[in-house]
N, C-alpha and C. Protein backbone atom coordinates (compact mmCIF):
# COMPACT_ATOMS: atom_id res chain seq x y z
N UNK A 1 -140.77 -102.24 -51.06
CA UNK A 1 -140.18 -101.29 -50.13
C UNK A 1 -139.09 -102.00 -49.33
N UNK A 2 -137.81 -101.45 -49.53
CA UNK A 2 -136.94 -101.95 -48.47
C UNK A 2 -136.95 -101.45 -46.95
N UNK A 3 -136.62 -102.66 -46.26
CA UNK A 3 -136.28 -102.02 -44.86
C UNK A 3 -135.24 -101.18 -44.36
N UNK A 4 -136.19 -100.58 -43.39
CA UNK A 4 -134.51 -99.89 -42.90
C UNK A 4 -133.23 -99.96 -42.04
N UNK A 5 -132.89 -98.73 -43.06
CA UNK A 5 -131.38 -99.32 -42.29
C UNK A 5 -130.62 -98.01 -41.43
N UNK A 6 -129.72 -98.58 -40.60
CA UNK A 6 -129.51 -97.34 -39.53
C UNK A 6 -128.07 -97.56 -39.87
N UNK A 7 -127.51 -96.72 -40.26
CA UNK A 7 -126.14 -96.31 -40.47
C UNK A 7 -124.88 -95.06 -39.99
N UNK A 8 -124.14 -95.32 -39.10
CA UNK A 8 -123.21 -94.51 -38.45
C UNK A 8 -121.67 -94.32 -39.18
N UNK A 9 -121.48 -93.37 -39.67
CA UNK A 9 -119.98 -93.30 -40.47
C UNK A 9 -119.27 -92.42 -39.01
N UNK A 10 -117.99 -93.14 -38.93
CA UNK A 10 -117.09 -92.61 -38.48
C UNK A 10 -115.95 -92.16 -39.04
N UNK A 11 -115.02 -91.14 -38.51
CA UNK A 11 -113.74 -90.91 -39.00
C UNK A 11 -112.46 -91.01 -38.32
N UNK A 12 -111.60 -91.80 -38.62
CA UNK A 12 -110.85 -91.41 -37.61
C UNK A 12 -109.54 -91.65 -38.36
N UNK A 13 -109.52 -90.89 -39.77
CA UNK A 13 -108.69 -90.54 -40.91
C UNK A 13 -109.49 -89.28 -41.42
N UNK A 14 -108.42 -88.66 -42.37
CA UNK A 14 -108.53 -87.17 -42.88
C UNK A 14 -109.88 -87.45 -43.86
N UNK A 15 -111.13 -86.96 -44.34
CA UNK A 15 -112.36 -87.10 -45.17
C UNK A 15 -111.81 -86.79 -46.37
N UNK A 16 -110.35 -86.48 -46.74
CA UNK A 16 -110.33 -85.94 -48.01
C UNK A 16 -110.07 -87.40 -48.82
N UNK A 17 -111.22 -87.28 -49.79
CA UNK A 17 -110.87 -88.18 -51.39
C UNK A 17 -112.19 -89.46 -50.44
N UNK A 18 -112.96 -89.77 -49.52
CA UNK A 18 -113.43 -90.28 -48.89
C UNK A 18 -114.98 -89.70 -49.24
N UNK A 19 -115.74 -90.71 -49.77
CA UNK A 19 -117.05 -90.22 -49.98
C UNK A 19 -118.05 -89.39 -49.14
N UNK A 20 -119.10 -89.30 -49.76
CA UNK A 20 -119.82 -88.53 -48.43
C UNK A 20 -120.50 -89.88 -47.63
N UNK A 21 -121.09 -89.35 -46.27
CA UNK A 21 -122.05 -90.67 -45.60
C UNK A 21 -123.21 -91.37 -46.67
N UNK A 22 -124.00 -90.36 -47.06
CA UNK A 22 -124.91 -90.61 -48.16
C UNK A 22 -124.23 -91.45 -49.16
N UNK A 23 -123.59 -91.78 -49.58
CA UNK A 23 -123.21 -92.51 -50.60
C UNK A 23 -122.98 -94.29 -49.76
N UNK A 24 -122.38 -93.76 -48.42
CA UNK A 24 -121.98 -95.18 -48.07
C UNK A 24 -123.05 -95.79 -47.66
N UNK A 25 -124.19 -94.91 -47.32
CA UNK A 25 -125.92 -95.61 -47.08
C UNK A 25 -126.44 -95.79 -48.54
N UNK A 26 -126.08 -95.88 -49.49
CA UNK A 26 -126.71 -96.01 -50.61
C UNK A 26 -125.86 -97.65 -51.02
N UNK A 27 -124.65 -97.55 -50.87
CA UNK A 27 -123.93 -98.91 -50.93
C UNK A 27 -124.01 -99.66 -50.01
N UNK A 28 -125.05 -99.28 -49.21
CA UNK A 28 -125.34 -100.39 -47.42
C UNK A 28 -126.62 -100.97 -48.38
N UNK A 29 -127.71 -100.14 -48.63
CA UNK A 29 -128.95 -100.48 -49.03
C UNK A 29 -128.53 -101.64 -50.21
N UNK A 30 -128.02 -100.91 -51.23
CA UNK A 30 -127.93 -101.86 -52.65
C UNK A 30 -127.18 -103.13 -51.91
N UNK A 31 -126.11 -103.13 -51.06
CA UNK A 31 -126.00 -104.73 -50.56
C UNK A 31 -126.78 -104.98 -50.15
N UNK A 32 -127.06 -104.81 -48.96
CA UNK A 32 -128.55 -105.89 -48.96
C UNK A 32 -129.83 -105.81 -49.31
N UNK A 33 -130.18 -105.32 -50.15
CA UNK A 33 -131.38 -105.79 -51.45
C UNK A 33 -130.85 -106.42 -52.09
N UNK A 34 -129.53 -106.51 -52.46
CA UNK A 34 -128.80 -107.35 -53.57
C UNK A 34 -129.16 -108.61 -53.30
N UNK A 35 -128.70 -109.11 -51.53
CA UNK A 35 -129.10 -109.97 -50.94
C UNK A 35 -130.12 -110.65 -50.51
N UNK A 36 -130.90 -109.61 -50.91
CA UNK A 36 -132.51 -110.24 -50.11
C UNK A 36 -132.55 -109.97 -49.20
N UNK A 37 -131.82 -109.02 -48.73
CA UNK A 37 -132.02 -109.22 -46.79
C UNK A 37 -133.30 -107.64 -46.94
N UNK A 38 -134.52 -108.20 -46.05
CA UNK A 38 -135.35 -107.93 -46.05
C UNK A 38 -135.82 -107.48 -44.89
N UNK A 39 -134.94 -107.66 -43.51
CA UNK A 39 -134.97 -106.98 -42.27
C UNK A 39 -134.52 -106.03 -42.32
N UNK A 40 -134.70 -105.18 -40.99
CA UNK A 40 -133.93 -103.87 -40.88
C UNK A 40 -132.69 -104.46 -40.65
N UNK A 41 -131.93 -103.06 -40.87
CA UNK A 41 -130.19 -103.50 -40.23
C UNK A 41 -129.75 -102.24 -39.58
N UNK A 42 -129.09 -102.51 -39.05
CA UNK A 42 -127.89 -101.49 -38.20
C UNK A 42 -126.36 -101.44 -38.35
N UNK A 43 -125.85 -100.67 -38.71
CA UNK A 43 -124.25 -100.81 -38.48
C UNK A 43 -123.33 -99.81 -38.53
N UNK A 44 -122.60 -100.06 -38.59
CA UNK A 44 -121.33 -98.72 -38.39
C UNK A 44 -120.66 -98.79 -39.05
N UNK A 45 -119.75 -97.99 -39.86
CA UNK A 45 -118.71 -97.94 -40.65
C UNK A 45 -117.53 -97.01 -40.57
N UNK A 46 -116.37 -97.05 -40.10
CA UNK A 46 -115.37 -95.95 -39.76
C UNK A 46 -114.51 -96.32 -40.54
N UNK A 47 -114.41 -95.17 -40.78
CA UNK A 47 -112.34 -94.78 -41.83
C UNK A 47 -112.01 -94.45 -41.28
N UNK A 48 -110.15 -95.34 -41.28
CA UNK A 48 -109.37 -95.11 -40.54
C UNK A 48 -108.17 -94.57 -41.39
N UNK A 49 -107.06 -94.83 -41.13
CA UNK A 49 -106.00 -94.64 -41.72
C UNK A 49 -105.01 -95.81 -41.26
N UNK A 50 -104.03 -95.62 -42.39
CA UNK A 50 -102.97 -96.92 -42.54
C UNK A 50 -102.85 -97.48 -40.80
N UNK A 51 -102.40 -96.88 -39.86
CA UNK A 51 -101.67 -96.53 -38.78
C UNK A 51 -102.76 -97.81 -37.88
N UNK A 52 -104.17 -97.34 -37.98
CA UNK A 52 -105.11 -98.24 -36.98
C UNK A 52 -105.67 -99.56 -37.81
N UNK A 53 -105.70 -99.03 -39.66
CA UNK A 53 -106.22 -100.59 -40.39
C UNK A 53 -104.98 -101.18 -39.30
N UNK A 54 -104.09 -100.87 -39.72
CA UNK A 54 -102.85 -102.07 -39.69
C UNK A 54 -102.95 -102.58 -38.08
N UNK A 55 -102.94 -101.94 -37.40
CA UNK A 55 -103.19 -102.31 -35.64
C UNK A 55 -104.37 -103.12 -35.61
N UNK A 56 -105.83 -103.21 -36.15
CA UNK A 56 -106.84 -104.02 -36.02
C UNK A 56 -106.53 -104.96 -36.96
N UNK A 57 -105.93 -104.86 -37.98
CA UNK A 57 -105.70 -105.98 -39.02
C UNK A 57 -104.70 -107.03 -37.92
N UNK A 58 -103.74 -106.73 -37.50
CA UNK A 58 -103.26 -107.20 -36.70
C UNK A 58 -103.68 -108.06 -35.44
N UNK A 59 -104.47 -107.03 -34.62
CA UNK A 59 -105.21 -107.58 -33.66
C UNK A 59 -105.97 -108.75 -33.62
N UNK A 60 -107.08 -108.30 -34.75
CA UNK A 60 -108.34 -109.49 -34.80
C UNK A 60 -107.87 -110.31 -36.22
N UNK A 61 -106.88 -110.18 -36.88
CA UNK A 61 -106.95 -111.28 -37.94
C UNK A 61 -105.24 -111.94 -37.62
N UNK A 62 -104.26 -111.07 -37.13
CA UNK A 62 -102.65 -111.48 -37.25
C UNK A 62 -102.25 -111.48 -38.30
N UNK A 63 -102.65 -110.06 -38.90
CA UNK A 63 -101.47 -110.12 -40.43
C UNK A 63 -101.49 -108.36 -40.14
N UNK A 64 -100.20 -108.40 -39.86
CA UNK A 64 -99.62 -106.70 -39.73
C UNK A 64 -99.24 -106.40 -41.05
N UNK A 65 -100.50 -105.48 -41.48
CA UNK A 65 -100.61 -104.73 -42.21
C UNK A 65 -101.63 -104.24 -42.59
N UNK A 66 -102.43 -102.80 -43.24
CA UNK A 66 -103.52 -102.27 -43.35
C UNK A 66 -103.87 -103.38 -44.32
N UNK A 67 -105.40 -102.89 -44.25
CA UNK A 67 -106.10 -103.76 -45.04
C UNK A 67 -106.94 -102.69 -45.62
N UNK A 68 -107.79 -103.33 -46.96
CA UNK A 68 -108.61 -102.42 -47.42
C UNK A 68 -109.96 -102.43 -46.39
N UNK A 69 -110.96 -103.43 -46.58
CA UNK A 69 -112.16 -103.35 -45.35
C UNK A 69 -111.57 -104.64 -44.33
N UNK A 70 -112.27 -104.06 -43.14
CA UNK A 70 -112.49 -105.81 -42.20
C UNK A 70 -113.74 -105.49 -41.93
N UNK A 71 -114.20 -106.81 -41.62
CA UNK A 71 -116.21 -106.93 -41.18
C UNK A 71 -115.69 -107.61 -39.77
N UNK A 72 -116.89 -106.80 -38.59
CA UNK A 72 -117.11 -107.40 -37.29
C UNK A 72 -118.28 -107.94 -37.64
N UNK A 73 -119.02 -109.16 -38.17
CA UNK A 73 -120.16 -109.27 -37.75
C UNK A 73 -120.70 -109.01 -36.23
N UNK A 74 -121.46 -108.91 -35.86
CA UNK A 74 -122.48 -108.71 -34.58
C UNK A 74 -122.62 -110.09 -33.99
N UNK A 75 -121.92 -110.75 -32.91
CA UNK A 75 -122.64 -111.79 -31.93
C UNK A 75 -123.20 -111.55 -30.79
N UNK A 76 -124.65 -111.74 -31.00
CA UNK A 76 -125.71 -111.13 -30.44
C UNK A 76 -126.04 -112.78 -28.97
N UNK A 77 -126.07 -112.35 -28.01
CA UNK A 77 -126.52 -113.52 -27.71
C UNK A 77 -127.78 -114.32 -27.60
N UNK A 78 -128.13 -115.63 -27.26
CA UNK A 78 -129.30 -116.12 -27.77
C UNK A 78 -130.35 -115.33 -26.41
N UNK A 79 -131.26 -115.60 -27.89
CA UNK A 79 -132.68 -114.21 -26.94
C UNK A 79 -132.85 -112.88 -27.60
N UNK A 80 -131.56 -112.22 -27.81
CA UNK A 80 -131.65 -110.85 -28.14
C UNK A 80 -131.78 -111.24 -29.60
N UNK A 81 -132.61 -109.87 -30.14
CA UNK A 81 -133.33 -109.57 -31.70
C UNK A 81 -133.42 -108.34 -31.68
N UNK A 82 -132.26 -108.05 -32.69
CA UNK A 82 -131.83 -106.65 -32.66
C UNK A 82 -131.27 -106.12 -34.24
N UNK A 83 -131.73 -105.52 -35.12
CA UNK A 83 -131.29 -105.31 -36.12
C UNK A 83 -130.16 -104.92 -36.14
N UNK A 84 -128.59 -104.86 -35.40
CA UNK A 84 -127.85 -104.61 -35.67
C UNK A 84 -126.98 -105.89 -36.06
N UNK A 85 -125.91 -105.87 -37.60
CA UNK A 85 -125.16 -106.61 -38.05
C UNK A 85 -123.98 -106.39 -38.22
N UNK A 86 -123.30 -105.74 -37.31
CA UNK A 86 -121.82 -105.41 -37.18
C UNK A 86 -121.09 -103.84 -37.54
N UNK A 87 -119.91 -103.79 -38.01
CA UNK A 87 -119.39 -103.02 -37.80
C UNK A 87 -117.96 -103.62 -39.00
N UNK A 88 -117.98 -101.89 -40.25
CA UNK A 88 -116.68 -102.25 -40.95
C UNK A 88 -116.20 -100.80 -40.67
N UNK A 89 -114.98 -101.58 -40.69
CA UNK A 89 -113.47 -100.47 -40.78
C UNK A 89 -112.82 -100.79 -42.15
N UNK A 90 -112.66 -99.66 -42.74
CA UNK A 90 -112.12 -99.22 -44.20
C UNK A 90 -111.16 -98.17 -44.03
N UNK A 91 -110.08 -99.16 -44.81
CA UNK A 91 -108.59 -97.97 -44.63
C UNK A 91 -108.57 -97.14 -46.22
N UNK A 92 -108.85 -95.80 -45.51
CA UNK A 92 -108.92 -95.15 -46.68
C UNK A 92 -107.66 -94.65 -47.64
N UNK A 93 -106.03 -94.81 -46.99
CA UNK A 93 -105.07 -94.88 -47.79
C UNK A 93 -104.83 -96.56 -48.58
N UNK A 94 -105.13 -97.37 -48.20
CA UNK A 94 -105.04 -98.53 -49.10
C UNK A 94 -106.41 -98.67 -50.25
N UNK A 95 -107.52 -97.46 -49.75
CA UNK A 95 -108.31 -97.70 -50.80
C UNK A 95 -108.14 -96.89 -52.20
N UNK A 96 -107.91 -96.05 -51.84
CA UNK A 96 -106.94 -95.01 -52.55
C UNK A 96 -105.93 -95.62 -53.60
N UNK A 97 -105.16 -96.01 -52.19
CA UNK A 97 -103.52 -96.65 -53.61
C UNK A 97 -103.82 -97.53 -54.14
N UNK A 98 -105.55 -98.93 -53.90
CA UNK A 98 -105.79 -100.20 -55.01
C UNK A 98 -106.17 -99.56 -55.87
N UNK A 99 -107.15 -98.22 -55.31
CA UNK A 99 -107.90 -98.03 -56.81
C UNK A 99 -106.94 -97.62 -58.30
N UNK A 100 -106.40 -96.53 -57.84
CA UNK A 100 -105.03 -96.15 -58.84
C UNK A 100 -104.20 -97.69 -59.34
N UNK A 101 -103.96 -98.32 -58.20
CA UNK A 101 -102.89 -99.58 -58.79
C UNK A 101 -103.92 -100.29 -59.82
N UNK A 102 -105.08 -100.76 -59.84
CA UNK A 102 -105.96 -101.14 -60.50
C UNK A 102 -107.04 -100.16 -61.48
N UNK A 103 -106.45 -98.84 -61.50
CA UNK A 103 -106.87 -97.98 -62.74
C UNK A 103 -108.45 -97.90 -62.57
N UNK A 104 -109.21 -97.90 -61.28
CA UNK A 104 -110.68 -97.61 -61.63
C UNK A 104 -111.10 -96.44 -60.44
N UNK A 105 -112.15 -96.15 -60.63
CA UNK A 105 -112.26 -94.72 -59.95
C UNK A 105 -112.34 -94.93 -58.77
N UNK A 106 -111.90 -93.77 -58.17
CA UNK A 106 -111.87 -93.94 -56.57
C UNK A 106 -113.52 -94.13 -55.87
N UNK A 107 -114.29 -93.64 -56.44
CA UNK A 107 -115.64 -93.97 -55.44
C UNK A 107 -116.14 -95.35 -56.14
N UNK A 108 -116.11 -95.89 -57.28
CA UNK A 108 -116.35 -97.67 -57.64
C UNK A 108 -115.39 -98.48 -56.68
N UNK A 109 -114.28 -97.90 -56.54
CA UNK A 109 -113.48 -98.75 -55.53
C UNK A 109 -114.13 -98.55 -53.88
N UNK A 110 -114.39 -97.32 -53.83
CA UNK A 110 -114.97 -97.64 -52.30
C UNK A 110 -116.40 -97.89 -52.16
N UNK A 111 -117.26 -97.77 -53.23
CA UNK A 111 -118.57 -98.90 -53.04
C UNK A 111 -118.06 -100.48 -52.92
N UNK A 112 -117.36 -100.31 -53.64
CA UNK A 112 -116.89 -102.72 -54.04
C UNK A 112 -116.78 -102.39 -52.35
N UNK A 113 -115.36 -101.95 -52.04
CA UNK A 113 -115.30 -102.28 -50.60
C UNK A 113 -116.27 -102.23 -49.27
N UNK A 114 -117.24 -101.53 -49.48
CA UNK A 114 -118.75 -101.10 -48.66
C UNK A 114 -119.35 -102.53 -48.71
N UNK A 115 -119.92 -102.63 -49.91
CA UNK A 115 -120.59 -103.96 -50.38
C UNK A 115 -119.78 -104.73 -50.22
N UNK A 116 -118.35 -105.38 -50.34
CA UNK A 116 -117.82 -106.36 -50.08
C UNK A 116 -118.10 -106.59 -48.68
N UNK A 117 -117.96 -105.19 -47.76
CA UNK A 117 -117.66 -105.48 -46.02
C UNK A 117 -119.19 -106.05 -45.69
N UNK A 118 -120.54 -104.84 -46.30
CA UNK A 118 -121.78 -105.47 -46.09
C UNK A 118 -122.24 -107.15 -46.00
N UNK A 119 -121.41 -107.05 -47.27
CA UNK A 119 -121.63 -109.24 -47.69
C UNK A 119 -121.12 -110.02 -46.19
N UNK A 120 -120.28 -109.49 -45.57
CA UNK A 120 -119.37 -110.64 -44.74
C UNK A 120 -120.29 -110.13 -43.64
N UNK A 121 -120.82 -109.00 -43.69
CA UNK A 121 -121.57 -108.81 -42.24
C UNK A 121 -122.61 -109.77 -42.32
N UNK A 122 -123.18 -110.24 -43.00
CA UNK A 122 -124.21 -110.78 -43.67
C UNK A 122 -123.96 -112.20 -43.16
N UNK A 123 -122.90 -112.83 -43.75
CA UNK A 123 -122.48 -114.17 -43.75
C UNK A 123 -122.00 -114.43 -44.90
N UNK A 124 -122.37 -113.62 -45.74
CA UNK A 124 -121.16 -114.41 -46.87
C UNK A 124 -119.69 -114.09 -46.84
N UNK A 125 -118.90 -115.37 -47.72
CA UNK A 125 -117.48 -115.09 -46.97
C UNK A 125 -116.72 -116.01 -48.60
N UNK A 126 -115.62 -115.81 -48.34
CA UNK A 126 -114.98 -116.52 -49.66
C UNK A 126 -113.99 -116.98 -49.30
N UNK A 127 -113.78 -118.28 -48.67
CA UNK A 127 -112.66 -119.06 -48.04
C UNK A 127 -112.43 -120.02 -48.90
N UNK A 128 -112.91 -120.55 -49.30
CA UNK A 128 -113.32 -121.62 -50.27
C UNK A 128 -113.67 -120.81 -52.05
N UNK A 129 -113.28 -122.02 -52.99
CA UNK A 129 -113.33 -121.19 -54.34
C UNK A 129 -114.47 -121.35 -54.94
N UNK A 130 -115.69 -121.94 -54.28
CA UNK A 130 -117.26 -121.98 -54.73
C UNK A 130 -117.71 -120.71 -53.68
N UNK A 131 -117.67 -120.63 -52.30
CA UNK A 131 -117.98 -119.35 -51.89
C UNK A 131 -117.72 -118.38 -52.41
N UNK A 132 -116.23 -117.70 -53.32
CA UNK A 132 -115.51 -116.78 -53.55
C UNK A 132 -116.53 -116.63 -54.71
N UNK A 133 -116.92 -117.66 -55.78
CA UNK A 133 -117.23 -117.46 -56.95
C UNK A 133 -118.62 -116.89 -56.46
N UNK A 134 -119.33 -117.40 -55.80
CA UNK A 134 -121.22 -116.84 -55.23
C UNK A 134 -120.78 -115.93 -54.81
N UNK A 135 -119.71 -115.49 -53.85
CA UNK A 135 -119.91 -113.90 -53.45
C UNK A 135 -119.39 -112.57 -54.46
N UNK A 136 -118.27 -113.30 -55.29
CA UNK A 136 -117.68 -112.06 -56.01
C UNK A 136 -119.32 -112.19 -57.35
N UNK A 137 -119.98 -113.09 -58.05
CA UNK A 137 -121.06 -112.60 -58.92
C UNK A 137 -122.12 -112.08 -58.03
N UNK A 138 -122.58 -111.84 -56.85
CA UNK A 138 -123.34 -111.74 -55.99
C UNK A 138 -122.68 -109.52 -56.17
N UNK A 139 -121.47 -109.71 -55.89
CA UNK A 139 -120.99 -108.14 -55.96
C UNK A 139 -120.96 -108.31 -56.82
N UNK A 140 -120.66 -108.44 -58.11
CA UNK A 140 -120.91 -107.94 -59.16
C UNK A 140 -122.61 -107.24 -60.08
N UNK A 141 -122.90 -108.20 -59.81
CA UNK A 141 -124.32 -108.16 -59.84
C UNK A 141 -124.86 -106.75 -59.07
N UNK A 142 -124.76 -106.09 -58.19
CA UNK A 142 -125.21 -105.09 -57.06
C UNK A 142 -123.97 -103.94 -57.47
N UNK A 143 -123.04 -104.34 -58.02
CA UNK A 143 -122.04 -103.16 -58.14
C UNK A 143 -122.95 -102.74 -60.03
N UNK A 144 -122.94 -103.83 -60.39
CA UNK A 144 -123.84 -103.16 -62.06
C UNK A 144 -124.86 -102.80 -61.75
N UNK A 145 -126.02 -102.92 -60.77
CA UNK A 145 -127.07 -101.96 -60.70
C UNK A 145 -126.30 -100.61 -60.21
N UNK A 146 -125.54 -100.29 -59.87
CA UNK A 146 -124.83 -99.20 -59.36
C UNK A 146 -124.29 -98.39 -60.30
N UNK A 147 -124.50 -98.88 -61.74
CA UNK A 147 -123.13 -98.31 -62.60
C UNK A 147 -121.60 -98.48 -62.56
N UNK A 148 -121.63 -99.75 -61.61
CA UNK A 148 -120.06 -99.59 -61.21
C UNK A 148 -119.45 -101.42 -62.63
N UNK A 149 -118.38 -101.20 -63.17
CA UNK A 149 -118.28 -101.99 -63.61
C UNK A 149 -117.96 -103.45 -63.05
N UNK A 150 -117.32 -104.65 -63.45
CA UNK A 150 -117.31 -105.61 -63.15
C UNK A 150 -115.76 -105.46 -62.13
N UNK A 151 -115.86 -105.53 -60.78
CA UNK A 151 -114.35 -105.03 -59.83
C UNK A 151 -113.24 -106.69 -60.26
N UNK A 152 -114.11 -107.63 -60.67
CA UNK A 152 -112.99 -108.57 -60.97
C UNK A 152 -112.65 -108.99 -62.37
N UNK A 153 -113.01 -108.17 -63.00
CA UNK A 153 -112.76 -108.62 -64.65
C UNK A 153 -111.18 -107.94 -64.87
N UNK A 154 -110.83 -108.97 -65.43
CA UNK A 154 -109.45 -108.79 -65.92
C UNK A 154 -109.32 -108.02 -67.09
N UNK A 155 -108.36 -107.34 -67.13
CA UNK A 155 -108.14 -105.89 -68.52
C UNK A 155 -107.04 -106.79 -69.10
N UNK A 156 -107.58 -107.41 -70.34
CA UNK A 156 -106.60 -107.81 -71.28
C UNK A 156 -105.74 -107.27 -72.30
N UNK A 157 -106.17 -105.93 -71.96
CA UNK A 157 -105.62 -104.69 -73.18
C UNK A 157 -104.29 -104.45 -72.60
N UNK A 158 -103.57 -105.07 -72.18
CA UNK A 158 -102.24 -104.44 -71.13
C UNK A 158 -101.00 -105.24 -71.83
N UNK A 159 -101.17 -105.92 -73.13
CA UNK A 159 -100.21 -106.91 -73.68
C UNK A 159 -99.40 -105.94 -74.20
């Protein structure tokens, strides 16, 4: 039995082409079972649009321009024990235009990005090219129990 998890979708972009909530609690769960994470969790997830990715992309990282997800992990201070693990923002026009630029369906593209943001809430992170490699088979792995194919395999049919 997995634990539970408490999940808040926000909007603050148009819902059209944007999954339902149910789906993005189904790609919260499969990340972390993927992970093992075996506590409850808490978190939030809002779609935005180009206009605010790009203003928070800006803000908290300094690269002006939308992004597909960013992860807030949660710094909780010492003492408090609280199942909540942050907070992702997903720009739903850049998720849109990768999926098309990269030819795979629009809801496999916005699970990878769910589960990608879940992983970093988590602690995993890919700064380094041994992290990158444990976290992208780590999503892969959780995107194929999903039915979703491999998001980093290269299409060699394009010669």
């Amino acid at each position: 039995m997995s634990a539970p998890v408490t999940l808040s979708v926000g909007y603050g972009a148009s819902r059209k082409g944007v999954p339902a909530s149910g789906s993005f609690h189904q790609w919260v769960e499969a990340a972390l079972r993927g992970a093992k994470r075996r506590k409850a969790a808490e978190l939030s997830i809002r779609i935005v649009d180009a206009k605010e990715g790009r203003t928070l992309n800006r803000d908290y990282r300094g690269k002006d321009y939308a992004t597909n997800v960013l992860s807030f992990p949660v710094e909780l201070p010492p003492g408090i024990n609280l199942p909540l693990i942050g907070d992702l923002v997903i720009c739903a026009p850049v998720v849109a235009r990768e999926a098309l630029e990269q030819g795979k369906p629009s809801r496999h593209h916005w699970a990878h990005m769910t589960v990608h943001g879940v992983l970093h809430l988590i602690g995993y992170d890919h700064i380094d090219d041994k992290e990158a490699e444990q976290m992208e088979a780590l999503e892969t792995r959780i995107l194929a129990g999903l039915g979703i194919d491999d998001p980093y395999a290269v299409d060699d049919n394009d010669d």
